[in-house]
ModelCIF file with pLDDT and N, C-alpha, C, O atoms, coordinates in Angstrom:
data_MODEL
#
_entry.id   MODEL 
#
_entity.id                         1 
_entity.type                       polymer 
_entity.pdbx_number_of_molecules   1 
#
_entity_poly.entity_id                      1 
_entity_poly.type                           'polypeptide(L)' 
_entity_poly.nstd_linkage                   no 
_entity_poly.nstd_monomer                   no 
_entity_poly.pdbx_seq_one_letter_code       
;(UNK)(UNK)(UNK)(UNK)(UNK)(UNK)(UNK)(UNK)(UNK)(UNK)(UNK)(UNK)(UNK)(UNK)(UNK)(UNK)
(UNK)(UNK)(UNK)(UNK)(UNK)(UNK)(UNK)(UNK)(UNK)(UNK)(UNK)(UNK)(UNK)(UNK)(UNK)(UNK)
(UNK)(UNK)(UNK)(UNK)(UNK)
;
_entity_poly.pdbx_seq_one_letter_code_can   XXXXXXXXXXXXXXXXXXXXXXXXXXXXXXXXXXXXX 
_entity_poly.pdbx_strand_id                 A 
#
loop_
_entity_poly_seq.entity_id 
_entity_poly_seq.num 
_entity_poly_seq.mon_id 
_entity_poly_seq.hetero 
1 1  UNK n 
1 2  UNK n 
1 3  UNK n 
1 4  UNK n 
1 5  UNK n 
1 6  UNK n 
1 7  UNK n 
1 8  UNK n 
1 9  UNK n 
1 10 UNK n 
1 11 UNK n 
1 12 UNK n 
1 13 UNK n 
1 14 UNK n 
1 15 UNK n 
1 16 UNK n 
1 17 UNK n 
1 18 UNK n 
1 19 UNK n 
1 20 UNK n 
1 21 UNK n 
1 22 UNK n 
1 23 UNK n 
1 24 UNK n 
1 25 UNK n 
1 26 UNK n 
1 27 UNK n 
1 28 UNK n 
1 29 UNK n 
1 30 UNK n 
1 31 UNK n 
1 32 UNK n 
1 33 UNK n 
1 34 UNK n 
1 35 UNK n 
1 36 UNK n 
1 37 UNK n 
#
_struct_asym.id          A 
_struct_asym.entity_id   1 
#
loop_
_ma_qa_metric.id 
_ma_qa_metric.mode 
_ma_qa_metric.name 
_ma_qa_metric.software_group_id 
_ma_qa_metric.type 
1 global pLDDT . pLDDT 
2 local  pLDDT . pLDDT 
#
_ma_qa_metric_global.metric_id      1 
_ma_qa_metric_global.metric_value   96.41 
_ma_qa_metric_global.model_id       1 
_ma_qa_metric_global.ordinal_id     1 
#
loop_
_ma_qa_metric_local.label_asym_id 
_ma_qa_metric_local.label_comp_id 
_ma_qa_metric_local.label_seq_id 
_ma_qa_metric_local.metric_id 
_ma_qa_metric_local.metric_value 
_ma_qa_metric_local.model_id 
_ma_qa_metric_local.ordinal_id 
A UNK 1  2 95.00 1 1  
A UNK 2  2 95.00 1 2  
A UNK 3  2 97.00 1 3  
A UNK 4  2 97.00 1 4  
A UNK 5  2 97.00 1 5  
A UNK 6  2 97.00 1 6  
A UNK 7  2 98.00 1 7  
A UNK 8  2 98.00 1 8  
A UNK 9  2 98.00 1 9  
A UNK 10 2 96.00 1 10 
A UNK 11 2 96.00 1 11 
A UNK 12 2 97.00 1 12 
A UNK 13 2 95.00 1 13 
A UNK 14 2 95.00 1 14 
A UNK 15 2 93.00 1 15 
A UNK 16 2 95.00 1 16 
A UNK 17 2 93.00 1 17 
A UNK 18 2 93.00 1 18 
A UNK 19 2 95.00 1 19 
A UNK 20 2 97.00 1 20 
A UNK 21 2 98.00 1 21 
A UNK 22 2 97.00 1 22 
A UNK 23 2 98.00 1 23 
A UNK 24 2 98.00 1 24 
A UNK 25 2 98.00 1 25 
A UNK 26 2 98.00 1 26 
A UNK 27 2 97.00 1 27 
A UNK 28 2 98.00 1 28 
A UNK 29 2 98.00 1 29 
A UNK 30 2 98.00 1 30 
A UNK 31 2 98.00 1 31 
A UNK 32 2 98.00 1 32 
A UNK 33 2 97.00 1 33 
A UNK 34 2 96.00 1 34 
A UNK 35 2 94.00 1 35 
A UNK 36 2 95.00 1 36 
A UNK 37 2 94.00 1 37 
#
loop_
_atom_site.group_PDB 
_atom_site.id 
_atom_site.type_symbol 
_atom_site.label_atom_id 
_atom_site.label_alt_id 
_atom_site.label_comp_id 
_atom_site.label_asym_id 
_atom_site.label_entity_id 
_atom_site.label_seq_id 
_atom_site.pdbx_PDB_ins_code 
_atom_site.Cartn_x 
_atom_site.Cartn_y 
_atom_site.Cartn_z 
_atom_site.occupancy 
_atom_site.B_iso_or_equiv 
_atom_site.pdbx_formal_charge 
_atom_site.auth_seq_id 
_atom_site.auth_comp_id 
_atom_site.auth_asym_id 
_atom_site.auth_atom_id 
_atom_site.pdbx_PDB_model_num 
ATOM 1   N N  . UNK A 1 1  ? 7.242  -165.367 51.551 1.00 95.00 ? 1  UNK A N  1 
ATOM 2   C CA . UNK A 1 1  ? 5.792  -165.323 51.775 1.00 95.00 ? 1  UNK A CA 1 
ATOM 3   C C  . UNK A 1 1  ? 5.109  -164.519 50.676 1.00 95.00 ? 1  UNK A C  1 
ATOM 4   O O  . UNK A 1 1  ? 4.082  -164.965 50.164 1.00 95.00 ? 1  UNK A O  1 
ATOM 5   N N  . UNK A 1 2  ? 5.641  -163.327 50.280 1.00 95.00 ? 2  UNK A N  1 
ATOM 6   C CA . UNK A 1 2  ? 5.361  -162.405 49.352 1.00 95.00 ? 2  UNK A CA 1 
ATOM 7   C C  . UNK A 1 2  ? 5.128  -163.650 47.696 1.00 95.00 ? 2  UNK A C  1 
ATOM 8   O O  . UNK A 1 2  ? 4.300  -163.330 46.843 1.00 95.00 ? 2  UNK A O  1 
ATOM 9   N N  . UNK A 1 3  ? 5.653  -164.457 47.595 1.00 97.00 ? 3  UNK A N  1 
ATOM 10  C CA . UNK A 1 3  ? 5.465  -165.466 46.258 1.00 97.00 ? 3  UNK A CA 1 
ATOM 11  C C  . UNK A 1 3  ? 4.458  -166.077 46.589 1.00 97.00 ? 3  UNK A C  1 
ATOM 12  O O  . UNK A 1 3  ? 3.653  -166.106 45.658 1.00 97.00 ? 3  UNK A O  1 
ATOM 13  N N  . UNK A 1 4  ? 4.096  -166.612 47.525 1.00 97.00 ? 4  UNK A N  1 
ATOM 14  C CA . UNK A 1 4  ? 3.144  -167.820 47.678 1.00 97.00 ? 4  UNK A CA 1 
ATOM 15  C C  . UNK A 1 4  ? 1.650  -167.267 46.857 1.00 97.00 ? 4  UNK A C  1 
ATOM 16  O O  . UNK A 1 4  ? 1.193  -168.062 46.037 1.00 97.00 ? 4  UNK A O  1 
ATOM 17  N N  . UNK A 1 5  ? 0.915  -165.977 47.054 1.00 97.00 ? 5  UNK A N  1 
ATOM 18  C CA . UNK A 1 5  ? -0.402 -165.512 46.141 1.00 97.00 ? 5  UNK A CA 1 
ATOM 19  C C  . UNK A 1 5  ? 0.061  -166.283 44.456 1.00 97.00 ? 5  UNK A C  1 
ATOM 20  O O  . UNK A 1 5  ? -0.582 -166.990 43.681 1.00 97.00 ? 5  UNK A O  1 
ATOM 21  N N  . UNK A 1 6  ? 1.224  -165.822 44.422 1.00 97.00 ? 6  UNK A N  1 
ATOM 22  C CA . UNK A 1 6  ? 1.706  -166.329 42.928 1.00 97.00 ? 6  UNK A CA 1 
ATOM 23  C C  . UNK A 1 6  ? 1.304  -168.165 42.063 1.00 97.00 ? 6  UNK A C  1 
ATOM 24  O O  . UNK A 1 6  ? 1.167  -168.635 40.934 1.00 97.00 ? 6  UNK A O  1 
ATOM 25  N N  . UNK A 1 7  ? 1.264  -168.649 43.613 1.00 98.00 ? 7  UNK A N  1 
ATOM 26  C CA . UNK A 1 7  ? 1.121  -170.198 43.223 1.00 98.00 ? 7  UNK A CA 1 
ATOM 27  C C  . UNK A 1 7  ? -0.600 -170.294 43.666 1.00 98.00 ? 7  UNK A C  1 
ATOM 28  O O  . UNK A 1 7  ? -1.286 -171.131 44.253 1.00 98.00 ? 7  UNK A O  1 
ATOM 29  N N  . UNK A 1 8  ? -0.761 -169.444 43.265 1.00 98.00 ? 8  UNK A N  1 
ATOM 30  C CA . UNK A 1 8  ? -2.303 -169.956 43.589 1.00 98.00 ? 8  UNK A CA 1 
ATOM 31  C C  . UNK A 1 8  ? -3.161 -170.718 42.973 1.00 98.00 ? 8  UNK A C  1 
ATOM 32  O O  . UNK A 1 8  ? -2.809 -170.754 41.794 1.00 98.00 ? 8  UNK A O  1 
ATOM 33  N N  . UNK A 1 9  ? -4.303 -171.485 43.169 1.00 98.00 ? 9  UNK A N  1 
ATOM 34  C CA . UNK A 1 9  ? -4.362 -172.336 42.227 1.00 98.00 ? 9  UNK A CA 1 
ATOM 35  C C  . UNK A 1 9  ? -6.159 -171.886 42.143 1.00 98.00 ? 9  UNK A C  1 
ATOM 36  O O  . UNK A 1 9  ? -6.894 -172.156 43.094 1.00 98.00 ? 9  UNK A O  1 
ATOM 37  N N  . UNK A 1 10 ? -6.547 -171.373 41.221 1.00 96.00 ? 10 UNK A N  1 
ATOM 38  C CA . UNK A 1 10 ? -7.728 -171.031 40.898 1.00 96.00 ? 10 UNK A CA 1 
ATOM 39  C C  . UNK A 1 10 ? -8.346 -169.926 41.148 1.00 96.00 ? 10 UNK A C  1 
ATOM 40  O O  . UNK A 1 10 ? -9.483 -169.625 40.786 1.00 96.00 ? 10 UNK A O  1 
ATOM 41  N N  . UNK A 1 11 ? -7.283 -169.029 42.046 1.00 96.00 ? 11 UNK A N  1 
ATOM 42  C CA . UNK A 1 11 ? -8.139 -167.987 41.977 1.00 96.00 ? 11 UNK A CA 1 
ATOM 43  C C  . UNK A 1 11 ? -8.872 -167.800 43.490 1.00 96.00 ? 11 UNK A C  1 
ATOM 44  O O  . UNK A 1 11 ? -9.916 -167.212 43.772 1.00 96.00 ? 11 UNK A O  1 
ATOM 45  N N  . UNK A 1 12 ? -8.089 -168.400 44.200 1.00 97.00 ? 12 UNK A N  1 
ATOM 46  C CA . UNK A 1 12 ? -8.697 -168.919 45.151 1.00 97.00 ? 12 UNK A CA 1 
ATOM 47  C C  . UNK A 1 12 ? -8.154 -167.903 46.311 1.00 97.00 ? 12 UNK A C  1 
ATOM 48  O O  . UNK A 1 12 ? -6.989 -167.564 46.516 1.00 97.00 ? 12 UNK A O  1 
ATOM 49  N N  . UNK A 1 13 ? -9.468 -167.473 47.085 1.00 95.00 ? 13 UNK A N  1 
ATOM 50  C CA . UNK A 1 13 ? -8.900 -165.734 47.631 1.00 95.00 ? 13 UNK A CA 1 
ATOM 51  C C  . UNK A 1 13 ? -8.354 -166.371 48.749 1.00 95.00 ? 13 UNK A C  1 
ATOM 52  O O  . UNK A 1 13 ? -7.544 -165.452 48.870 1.00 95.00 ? 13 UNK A O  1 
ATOM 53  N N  . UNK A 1 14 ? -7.993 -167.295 49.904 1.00 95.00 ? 14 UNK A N  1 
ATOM 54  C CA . UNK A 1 14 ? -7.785 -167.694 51.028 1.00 95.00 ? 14 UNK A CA 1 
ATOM 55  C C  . UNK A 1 14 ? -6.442 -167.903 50.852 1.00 95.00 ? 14 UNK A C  1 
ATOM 56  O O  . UNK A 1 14 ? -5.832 -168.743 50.192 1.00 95.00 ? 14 UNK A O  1 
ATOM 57  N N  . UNK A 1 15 ? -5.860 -166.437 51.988 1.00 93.00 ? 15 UNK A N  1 
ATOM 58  C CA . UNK A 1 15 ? -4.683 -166.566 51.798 1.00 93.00 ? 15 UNK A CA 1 
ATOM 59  C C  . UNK A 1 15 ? -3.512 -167.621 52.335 1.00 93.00 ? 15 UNK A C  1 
ATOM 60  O O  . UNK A 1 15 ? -3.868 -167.959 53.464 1.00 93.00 ? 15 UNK A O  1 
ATOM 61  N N  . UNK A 1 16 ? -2.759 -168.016 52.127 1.00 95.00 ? 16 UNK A N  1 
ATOM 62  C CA . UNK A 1 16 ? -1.657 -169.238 52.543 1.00 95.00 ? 16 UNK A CA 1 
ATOM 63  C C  . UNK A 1 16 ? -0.893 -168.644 53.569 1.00 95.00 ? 16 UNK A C  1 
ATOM 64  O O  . UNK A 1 16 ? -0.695 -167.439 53.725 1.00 95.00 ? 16 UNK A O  1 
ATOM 65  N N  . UNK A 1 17 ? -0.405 -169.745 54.376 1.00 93.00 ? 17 UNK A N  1 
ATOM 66  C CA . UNK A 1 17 ? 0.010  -169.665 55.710 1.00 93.00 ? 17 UNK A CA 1 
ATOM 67  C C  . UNK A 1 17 ? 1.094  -169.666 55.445 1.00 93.00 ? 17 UNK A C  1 
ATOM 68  O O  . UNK A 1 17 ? 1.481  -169.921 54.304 1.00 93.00 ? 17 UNK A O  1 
ATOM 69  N N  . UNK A 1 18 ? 1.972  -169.348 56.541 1.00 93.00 ? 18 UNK A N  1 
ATOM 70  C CA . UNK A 1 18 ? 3.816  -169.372 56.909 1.00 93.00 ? 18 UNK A CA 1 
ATOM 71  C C  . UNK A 1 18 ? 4.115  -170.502 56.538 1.00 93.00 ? 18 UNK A C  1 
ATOM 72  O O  . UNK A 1 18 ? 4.940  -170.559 55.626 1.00 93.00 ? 18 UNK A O  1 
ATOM 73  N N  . UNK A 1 19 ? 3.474  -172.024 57.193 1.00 95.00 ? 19 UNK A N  1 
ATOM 74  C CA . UNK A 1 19 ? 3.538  -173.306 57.326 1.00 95.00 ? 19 UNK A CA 1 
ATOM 75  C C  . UNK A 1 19 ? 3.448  -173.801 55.625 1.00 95.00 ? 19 UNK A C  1 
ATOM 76  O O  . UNK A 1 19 ? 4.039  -174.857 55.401 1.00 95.00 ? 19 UNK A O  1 
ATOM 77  N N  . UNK A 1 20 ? 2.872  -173.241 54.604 1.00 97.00 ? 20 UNK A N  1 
ATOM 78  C CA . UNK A 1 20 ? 2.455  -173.807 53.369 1.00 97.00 ? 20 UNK A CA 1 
ATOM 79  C C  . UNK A 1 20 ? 3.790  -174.837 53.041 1.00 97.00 ? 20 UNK A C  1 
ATOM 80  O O  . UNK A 1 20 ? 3.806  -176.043 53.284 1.00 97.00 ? 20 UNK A O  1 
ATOM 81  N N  . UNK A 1 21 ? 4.649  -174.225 52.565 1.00 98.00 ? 21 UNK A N  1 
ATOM 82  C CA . UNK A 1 21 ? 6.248  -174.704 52.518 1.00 98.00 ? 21 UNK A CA 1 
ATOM 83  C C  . UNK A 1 21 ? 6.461  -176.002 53.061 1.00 98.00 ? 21 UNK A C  1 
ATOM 84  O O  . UNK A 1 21 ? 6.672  -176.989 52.356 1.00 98.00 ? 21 UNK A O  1 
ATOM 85  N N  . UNK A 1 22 ? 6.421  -176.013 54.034 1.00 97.00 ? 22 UNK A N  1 
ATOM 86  C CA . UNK A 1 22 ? 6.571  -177.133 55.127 1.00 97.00 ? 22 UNK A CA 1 
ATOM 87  C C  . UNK A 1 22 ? 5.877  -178.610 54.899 1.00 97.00 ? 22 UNK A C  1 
ATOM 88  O O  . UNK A 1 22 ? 6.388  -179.703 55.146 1.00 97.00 ? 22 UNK A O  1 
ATOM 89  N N  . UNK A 1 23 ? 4.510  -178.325 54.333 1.00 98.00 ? 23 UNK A N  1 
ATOM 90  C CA . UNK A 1 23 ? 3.488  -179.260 53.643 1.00 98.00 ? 23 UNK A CA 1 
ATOM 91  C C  . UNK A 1 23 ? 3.922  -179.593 52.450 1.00 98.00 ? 23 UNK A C  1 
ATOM 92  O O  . UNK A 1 23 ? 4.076  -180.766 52.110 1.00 98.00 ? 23 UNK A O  1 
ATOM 93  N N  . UNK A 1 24 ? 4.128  -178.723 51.805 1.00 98.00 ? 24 UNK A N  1 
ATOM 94  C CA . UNK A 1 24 ? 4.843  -178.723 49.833 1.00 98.00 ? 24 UNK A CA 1 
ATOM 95  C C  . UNK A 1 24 ? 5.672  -179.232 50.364 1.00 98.00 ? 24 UNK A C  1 
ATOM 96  O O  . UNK A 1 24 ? 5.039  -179.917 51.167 1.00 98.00 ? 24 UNK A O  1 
ATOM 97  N N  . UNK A 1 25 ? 6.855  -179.464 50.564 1.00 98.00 ? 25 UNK A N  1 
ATOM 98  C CA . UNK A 1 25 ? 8.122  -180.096 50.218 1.00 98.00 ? 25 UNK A CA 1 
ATOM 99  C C  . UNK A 1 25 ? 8.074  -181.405 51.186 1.00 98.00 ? 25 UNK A C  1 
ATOM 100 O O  . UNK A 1 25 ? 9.188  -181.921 51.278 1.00 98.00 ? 25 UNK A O  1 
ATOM 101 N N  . UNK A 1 26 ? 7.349  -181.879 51.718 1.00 98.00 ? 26 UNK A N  1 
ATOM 102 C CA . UNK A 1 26 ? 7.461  -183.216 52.171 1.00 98.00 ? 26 UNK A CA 1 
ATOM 103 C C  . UNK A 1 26 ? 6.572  -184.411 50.906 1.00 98.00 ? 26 UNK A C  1 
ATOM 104 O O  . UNK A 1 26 ? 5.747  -184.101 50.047 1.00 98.00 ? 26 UNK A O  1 
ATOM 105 N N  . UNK A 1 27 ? 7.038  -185.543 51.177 1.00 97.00 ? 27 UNK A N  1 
ATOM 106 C CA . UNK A 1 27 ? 6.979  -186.136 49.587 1.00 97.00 ? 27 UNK A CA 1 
ATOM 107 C C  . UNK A 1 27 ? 5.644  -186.453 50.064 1.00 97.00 ? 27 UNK A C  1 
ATOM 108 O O  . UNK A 1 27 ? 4.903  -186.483 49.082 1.00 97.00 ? 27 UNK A O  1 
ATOM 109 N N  . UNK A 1 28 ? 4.982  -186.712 51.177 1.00 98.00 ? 28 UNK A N  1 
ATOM 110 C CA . UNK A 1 28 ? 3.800  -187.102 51.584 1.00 98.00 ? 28 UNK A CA 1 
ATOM 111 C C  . UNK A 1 28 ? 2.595  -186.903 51.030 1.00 98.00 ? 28 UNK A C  1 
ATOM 112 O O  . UNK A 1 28 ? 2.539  -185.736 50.643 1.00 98.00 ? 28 UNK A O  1 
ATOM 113 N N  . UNK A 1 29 ? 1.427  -187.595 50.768 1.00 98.00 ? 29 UNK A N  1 
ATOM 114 C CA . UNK A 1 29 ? 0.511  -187.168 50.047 1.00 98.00 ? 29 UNK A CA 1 
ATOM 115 C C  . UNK A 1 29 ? -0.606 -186.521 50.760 1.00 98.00 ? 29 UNK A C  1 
ATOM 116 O O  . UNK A 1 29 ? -1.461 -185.836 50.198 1.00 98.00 ? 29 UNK A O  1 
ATOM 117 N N  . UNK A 1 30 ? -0.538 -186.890 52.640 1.00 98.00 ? 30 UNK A N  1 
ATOM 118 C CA . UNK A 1 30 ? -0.825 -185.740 53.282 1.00 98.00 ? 30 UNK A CA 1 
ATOM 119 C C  . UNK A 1 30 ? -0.366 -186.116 54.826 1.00 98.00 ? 30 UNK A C  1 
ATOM 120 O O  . UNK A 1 30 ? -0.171 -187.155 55.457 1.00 98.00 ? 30 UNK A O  1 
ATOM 121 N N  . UNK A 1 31 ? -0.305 -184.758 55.072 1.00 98.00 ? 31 UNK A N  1 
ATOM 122 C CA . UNK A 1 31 ? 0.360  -184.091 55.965 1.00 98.00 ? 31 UNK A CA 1 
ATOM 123 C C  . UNK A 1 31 ? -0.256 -183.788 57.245 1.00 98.00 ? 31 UNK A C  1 
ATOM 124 O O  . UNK A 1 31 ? -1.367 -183.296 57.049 1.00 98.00 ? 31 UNK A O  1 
ATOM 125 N N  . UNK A 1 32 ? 0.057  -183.898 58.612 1.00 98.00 ? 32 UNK A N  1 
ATOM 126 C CA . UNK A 1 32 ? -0.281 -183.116 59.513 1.00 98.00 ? 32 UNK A CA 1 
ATOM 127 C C  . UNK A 1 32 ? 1.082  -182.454 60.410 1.00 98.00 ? 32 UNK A C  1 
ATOM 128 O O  . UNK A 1 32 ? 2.293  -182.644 60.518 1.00 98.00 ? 32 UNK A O  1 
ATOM 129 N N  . UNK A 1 33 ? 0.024  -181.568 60.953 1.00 97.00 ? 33 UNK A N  1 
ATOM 130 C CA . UNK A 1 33 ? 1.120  -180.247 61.697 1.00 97.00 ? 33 UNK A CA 1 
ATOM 131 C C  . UNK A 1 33 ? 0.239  -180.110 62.896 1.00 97.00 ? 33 UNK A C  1 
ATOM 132 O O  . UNK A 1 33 ? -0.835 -179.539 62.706 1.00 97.00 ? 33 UNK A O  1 
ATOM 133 N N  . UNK A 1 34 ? 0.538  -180.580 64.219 1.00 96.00 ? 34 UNK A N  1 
ATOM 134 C CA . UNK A 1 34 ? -0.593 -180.068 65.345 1.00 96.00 ? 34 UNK A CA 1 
ATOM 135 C C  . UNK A 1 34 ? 0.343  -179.676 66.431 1.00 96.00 ? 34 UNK A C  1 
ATOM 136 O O  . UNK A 1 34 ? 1.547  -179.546 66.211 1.00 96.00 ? 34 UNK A O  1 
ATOM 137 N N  . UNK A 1 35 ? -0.184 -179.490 67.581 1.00 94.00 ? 35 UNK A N  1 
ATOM 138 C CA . UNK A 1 35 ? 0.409  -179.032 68.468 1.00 94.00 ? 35 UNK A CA 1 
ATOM 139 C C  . UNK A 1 35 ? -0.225 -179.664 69.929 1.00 94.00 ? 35 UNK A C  1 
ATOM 140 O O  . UNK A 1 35 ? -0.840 -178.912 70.685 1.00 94.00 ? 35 UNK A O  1 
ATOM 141 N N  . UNK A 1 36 ? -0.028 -181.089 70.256 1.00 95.00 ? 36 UNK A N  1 
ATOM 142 C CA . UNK A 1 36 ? -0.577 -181.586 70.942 1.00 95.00 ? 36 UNK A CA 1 
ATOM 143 C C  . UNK A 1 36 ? 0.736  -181.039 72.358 1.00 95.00 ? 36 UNK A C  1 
ATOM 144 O O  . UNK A 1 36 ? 1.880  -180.586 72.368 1.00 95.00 ? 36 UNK A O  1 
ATOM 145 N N  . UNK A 1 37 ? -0.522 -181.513 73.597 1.00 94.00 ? 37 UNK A N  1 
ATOM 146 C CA . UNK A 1 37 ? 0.178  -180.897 74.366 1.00 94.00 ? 37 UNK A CA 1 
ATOM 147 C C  . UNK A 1 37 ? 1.244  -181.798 75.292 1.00 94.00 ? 37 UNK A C  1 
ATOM 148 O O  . UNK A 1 37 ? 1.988  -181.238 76.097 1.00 94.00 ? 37 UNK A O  1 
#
């Protein structure tokens, strides 16, 4: 978690979640993560 500020992309103050990882490494061009009940 401590690397992820490192990949930041612009400067951009909003910090990244636990989940970031999880999104990055799927080949998908986008992603969902919910928690339906």
């Amino acid at each position: 978690v401590g690397y992820l500020p490192h990949c930041t992309f612009n400067l951009n103050p909003r910090a990244a979640s636990i989940d970031t990882p999880l999104h990055a490494f799927l080949p998908y061009k986008h992603v969902d993560h919910m928690h339906p009940d």
